[in-house]
N, C-alpha and C. Protein backbone atom coordinates (compact mmCIF):
# COMPACT_ATOMS: atom_id res chain seq x y z
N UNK A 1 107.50 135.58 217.56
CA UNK A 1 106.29 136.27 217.17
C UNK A 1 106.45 136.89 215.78
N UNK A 2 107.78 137.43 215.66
CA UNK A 2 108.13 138.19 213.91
C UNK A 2 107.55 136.84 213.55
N UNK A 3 108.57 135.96 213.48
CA UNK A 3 108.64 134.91 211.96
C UNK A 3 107.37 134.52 211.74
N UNK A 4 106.58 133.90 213.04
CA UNK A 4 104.80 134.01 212.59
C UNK A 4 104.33 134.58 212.00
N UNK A 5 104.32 135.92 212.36
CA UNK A 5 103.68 136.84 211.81
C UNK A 5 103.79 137.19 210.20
N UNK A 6 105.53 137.13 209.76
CA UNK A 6 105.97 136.99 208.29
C UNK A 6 105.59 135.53 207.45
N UNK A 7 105.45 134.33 208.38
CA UNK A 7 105.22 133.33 207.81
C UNK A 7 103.56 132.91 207.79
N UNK A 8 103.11 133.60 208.75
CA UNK A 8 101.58 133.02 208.87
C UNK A 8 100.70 134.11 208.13
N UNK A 9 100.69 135.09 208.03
CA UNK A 9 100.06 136.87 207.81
C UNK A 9 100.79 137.38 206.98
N UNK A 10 101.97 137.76 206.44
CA UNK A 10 102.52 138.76 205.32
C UNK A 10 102.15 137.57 204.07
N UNK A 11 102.71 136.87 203.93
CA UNK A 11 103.31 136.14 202.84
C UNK A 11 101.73 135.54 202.20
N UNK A 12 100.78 135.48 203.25
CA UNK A 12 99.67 135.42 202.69
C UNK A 12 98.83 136.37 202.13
N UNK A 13 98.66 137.41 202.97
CA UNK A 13 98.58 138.57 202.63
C UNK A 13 98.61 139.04 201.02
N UNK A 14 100.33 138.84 200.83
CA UNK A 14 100.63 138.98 199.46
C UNK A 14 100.55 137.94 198.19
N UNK A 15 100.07 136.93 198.87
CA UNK A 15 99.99 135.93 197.65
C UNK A 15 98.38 136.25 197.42
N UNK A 16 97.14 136.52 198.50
CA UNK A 16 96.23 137.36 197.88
C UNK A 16 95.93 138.63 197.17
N UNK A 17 97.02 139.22 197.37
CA UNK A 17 97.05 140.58 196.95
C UNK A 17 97.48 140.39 195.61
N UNK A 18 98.08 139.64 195.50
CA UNK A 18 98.90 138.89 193.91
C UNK A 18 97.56 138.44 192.92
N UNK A 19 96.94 137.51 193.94
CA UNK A 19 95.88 136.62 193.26
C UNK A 19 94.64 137.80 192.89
N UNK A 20 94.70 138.89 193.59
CA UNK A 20 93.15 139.78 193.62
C UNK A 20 93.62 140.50 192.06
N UNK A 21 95.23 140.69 192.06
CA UNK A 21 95.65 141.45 190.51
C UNK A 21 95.82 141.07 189.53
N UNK A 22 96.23 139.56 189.61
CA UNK A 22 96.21 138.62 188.64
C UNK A 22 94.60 138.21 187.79
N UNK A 23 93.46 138.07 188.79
CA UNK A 23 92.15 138.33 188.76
C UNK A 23 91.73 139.36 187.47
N UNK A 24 92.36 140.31 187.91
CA UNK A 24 92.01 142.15 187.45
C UNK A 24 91.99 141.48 185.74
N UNK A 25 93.88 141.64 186.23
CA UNK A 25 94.63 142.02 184.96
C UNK A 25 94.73 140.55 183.85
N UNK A 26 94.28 139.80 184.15
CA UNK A 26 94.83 138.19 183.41
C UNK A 26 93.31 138.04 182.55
N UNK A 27 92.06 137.68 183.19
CA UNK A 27 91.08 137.59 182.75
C UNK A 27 91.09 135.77 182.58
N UNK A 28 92.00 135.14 183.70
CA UNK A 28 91.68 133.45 184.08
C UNK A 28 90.85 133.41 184.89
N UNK A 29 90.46 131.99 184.95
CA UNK A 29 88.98 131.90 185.84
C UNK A 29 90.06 131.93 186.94
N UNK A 30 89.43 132.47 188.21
CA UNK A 30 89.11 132.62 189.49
C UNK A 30 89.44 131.60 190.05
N UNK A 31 88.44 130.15 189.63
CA UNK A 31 88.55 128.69 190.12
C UNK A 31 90.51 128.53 189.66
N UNK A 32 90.81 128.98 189.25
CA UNK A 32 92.37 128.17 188.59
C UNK A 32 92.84 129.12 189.47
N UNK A 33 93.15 130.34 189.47
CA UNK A 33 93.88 131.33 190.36
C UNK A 33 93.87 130.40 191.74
N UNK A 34 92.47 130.11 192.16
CA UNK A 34 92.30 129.88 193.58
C UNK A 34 93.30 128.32 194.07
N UNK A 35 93.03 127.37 193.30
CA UNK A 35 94.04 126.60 193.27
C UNK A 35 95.22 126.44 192.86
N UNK A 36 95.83 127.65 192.68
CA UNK A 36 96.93 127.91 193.24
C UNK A 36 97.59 128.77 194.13
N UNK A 37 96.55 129.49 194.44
CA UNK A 37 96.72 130.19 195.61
C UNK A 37 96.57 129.36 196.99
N UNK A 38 95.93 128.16 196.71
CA UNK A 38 95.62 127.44 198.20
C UNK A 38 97.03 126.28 198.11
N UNK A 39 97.87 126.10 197.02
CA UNK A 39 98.94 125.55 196.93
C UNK A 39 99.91 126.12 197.94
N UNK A 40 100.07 127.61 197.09
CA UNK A 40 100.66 128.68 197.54
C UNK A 40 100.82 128.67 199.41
N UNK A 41 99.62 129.00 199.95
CA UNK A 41 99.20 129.18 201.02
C UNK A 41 99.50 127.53 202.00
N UNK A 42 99.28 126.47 201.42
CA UNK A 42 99.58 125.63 202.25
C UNK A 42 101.16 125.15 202.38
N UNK A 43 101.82 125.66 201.31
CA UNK A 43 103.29 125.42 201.33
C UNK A 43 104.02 126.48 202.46
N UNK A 44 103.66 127.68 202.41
CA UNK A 44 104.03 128.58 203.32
C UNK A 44 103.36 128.52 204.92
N UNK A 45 102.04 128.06 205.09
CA UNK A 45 102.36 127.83 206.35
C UNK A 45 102.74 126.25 206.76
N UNK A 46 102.98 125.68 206.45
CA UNK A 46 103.00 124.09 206.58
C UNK A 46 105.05 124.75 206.86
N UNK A 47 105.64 125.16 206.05
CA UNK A 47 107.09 125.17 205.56
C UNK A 47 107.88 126.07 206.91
N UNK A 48 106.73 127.45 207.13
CA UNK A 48 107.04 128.60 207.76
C UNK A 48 106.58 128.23 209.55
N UNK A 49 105.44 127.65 209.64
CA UNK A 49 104.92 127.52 211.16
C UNK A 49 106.20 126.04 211.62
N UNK A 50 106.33 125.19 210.93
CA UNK A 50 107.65 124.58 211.38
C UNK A 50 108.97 125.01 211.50
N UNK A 51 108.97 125.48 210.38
CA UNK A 51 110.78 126.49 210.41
C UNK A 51 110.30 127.61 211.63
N UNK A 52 109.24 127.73 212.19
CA UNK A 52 110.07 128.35 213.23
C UNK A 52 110.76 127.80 214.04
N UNK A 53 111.18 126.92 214.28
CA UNK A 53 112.22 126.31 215.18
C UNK A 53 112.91 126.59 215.24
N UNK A 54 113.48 126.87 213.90
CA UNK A 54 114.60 127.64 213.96
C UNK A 54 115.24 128.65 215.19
N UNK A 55 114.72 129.37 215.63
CA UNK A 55 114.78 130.07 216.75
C UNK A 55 114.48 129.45 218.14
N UNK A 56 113.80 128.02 218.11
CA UNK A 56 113.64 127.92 219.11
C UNK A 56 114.68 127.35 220.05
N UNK A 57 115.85 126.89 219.80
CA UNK A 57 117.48 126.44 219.92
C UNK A 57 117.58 127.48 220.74
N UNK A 58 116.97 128.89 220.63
CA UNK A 58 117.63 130.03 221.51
C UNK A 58 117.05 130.34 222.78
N UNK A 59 115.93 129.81 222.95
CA UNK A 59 115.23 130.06 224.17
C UNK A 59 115.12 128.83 225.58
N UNK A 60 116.10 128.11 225.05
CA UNK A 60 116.01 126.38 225.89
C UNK A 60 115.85 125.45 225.56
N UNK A 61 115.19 125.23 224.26
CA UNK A 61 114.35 123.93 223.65
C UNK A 61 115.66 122.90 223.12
N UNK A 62 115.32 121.62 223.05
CA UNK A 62 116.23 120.82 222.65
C UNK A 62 117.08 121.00 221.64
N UNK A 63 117.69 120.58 221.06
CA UNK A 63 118.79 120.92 219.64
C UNK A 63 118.56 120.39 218.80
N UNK A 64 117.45 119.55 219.12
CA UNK A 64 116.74 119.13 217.53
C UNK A 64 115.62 120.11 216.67
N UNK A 65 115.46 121.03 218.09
CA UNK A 65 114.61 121.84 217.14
C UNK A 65 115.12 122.76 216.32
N UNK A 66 116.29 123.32 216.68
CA UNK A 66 116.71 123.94 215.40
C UNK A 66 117.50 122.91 214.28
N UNK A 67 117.58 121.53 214.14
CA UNK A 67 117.72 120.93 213.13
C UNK A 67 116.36 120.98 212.64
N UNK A 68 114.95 120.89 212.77
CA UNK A 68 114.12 120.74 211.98
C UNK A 68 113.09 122.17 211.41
N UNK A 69 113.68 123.19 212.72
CA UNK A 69 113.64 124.55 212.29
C UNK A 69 114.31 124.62 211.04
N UNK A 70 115.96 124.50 210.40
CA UNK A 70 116.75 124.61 209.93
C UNK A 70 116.15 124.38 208.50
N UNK A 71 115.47 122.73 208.50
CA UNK A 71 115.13 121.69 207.28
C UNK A 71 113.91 122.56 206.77
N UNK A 72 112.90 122.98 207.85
CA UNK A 72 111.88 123.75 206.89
C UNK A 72 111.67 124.91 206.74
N UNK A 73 112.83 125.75 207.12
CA UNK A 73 113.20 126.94 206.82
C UNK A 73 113.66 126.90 205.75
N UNK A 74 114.55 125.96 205.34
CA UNK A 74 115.00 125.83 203.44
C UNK A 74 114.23 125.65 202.64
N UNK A 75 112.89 124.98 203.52
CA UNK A 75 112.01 124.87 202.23
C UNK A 75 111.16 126.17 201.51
N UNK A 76 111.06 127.15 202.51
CA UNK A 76 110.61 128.20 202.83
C UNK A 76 110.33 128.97 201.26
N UNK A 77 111.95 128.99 200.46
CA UNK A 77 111.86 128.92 199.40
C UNK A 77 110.52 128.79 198.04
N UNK A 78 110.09 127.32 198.63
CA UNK A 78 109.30 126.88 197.93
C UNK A 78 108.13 127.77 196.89
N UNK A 79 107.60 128.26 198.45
CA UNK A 79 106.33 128.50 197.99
C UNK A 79 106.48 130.37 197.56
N UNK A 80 107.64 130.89 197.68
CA UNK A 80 107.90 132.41 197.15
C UNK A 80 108.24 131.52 195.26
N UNK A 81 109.32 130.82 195.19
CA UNK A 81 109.05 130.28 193.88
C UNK A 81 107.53 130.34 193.46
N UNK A 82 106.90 129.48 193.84
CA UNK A 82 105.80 129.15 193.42
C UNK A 82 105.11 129.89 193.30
N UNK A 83 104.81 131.23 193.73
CA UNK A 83 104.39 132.18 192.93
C UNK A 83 104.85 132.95 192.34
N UNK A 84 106.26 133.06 192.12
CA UNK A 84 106.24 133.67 190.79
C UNK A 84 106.17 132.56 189.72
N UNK A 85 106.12 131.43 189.75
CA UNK A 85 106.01 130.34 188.37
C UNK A 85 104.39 130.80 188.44
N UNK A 86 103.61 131.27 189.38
CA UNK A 86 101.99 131.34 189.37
C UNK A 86 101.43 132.60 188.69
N UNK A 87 102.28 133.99 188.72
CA UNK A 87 102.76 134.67 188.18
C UNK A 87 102.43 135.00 186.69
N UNK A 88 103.37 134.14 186.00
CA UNK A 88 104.21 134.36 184.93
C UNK A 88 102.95 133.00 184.59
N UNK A 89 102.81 131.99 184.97
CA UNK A 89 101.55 131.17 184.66
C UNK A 89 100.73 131.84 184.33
N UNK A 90 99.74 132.87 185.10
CA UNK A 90 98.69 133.33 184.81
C UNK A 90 98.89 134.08 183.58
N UNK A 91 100.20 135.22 183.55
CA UNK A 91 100.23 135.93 182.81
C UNK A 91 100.04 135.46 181.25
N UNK A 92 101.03 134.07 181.08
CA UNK A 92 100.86 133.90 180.02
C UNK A 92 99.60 133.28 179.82
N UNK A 93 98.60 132.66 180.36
CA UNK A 93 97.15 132.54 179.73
C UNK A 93 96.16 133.36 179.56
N UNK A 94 96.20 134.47 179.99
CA UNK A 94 95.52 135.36 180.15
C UNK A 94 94.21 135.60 178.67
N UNK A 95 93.83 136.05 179.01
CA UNK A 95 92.80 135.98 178.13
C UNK A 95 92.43 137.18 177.12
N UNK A 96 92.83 138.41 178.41
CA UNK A 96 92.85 139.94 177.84
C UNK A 96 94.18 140.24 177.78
N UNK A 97 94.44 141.37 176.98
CA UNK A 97 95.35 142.46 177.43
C UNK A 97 94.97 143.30 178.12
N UNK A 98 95.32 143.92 179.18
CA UNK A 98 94.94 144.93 180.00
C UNK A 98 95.59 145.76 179.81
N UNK A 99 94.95 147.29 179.94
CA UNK A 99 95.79 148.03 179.13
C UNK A 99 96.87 149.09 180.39
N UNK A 100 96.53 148.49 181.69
CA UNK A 100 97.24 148.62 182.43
C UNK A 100 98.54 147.90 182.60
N UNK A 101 99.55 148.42 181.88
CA UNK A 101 100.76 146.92 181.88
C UNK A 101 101.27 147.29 183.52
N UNK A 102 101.26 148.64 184.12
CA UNK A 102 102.16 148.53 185.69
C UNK A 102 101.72 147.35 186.43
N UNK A 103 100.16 147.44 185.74
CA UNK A 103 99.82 146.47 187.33
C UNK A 103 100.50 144.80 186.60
N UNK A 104 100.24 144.63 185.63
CA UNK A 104 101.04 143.49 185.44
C UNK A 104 102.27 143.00 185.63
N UNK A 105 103.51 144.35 185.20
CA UNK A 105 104.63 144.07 185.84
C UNK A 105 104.68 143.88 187.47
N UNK A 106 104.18 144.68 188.03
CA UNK A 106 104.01 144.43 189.46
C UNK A 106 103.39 143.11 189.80
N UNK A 107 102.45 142.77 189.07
CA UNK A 107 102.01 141.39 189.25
C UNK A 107 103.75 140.23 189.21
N UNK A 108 104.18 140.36 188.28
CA UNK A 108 105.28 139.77 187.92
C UNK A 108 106.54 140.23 188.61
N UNK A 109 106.66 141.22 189.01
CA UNK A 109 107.84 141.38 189.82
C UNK A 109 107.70 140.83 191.49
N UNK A 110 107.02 141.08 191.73
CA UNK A 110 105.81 141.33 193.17
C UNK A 110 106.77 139.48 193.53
N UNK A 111 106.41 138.12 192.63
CA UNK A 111 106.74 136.86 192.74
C UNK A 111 107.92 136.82 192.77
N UNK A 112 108.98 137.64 191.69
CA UNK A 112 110.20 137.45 191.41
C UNK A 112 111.17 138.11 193.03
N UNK A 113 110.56 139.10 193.03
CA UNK A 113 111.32 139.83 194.45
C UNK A 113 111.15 139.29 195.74
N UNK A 114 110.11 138.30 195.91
CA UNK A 114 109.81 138.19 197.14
C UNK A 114 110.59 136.76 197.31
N UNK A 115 111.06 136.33 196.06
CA UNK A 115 111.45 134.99 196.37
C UNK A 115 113.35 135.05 196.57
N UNK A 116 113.43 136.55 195.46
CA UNK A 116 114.93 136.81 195.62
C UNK A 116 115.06 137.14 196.96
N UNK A 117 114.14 138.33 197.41
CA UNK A 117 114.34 138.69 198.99
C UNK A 117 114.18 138.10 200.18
N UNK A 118 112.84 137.19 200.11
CA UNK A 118 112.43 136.96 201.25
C UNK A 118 113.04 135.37 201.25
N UNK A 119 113.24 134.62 199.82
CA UNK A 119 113.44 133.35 199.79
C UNK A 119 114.89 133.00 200.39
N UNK A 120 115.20 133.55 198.73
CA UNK A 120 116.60 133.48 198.84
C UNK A 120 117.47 134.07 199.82
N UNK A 121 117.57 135.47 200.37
CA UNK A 121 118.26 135.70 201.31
C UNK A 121 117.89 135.18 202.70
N UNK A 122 117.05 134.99 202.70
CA UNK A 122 116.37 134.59 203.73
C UNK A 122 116.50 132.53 204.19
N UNK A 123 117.34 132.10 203.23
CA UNK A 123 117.70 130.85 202.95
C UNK A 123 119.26 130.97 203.59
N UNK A 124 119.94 132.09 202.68
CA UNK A 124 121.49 132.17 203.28
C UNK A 124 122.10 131.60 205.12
N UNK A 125 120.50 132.43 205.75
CA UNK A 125 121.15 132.05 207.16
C UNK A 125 120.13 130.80 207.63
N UNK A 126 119.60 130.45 207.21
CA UNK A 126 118.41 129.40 207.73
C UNK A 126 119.19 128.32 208.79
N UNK A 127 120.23 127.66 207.60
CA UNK A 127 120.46 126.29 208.42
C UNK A 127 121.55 126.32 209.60
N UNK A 128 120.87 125.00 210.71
CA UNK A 128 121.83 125.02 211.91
C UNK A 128 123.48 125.58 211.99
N UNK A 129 123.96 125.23 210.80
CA UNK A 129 125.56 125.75 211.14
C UNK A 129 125.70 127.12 210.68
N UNK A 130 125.34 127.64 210.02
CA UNK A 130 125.23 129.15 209.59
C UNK A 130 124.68 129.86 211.50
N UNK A 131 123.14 129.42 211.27
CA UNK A 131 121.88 130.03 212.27
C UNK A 131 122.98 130.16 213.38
N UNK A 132 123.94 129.45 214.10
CA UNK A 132 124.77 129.25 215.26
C UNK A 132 125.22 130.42 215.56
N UNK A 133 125.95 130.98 213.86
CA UNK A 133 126.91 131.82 214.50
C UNK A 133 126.25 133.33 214.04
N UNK A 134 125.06 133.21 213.04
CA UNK A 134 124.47 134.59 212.67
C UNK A 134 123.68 135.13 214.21
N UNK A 135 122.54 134.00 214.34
CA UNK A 135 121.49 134.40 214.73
C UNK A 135 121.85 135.11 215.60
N UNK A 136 122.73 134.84 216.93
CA UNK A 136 122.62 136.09 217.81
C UNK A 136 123.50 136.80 217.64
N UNK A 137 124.44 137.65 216.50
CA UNK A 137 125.33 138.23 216.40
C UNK A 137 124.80 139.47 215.37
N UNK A 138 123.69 139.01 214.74
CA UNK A 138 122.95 140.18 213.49
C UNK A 138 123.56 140.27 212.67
N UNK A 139 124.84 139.58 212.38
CA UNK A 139 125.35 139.19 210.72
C UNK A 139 124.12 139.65 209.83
């Protein structure tokens, strides 16, 4: 129910919350934001509603599901990259200066952190031979 919830609801959440500031502060059309926000959005649940398998190895299910839990849990990655390249995209076309720079850095950090935190560490334990010996031990 977590990883749904982080993979189906947070991560979207924040790639709109990204896209509503990028909006503000960039002064790009809307239409361009939006296609990449629906990039965004289909990489994470397409990547995240499969990698849950990952977990599912623990409740009875065959042992292939945490091999394919495993495979799109790495990809998981992807789409936290992809917005911060969406990010740092918008930023540099932007049209205005806004004379709010916080919200821009936050615009720009907001991509960079979520991909160091949520991607990247969140990659460390993903795959089957790691997942074996973390998952039920809380490494």
């Amino acid at each position: 129910v977590v990883h749904l919830w982080v993979e189906g609801v947070w991560e979207l959440i924040m790639a709109a919350m990204l896209a509503f500031v990028l909006i503000k502060v960039t002064g790009v059309d809307r239409e361009v934001i939006e296609k990449w926000l629906y990039v965004i959005i289909t990489l994470a649940l397409v990547t995240g509603l499969i990698g849950t398998g990952h977990h599912y190895f623990w409740i009875g299910t065959p042992e292939y599901w945490q091999w394919w839990g495993s495979i799109f849990s790495a990809l998981e990655p992807i789409p936290f990259f992809a917005m911060t390249v969406f990010a740092f995209n918008m930023v540099n076309r932007r049209r205005r200066e806004h004379p709010n720079q916080a919200a821009v850095l936050w615009a720009l950090g907001t991509g960079v952190m979520a991909f160091l935190g949520a991607g990247v560490w969140g990659f460390l334990h993903t795959l089957a031979p790691v997942n074996f010996y973390t998952h039920g031990s809380q490494i």
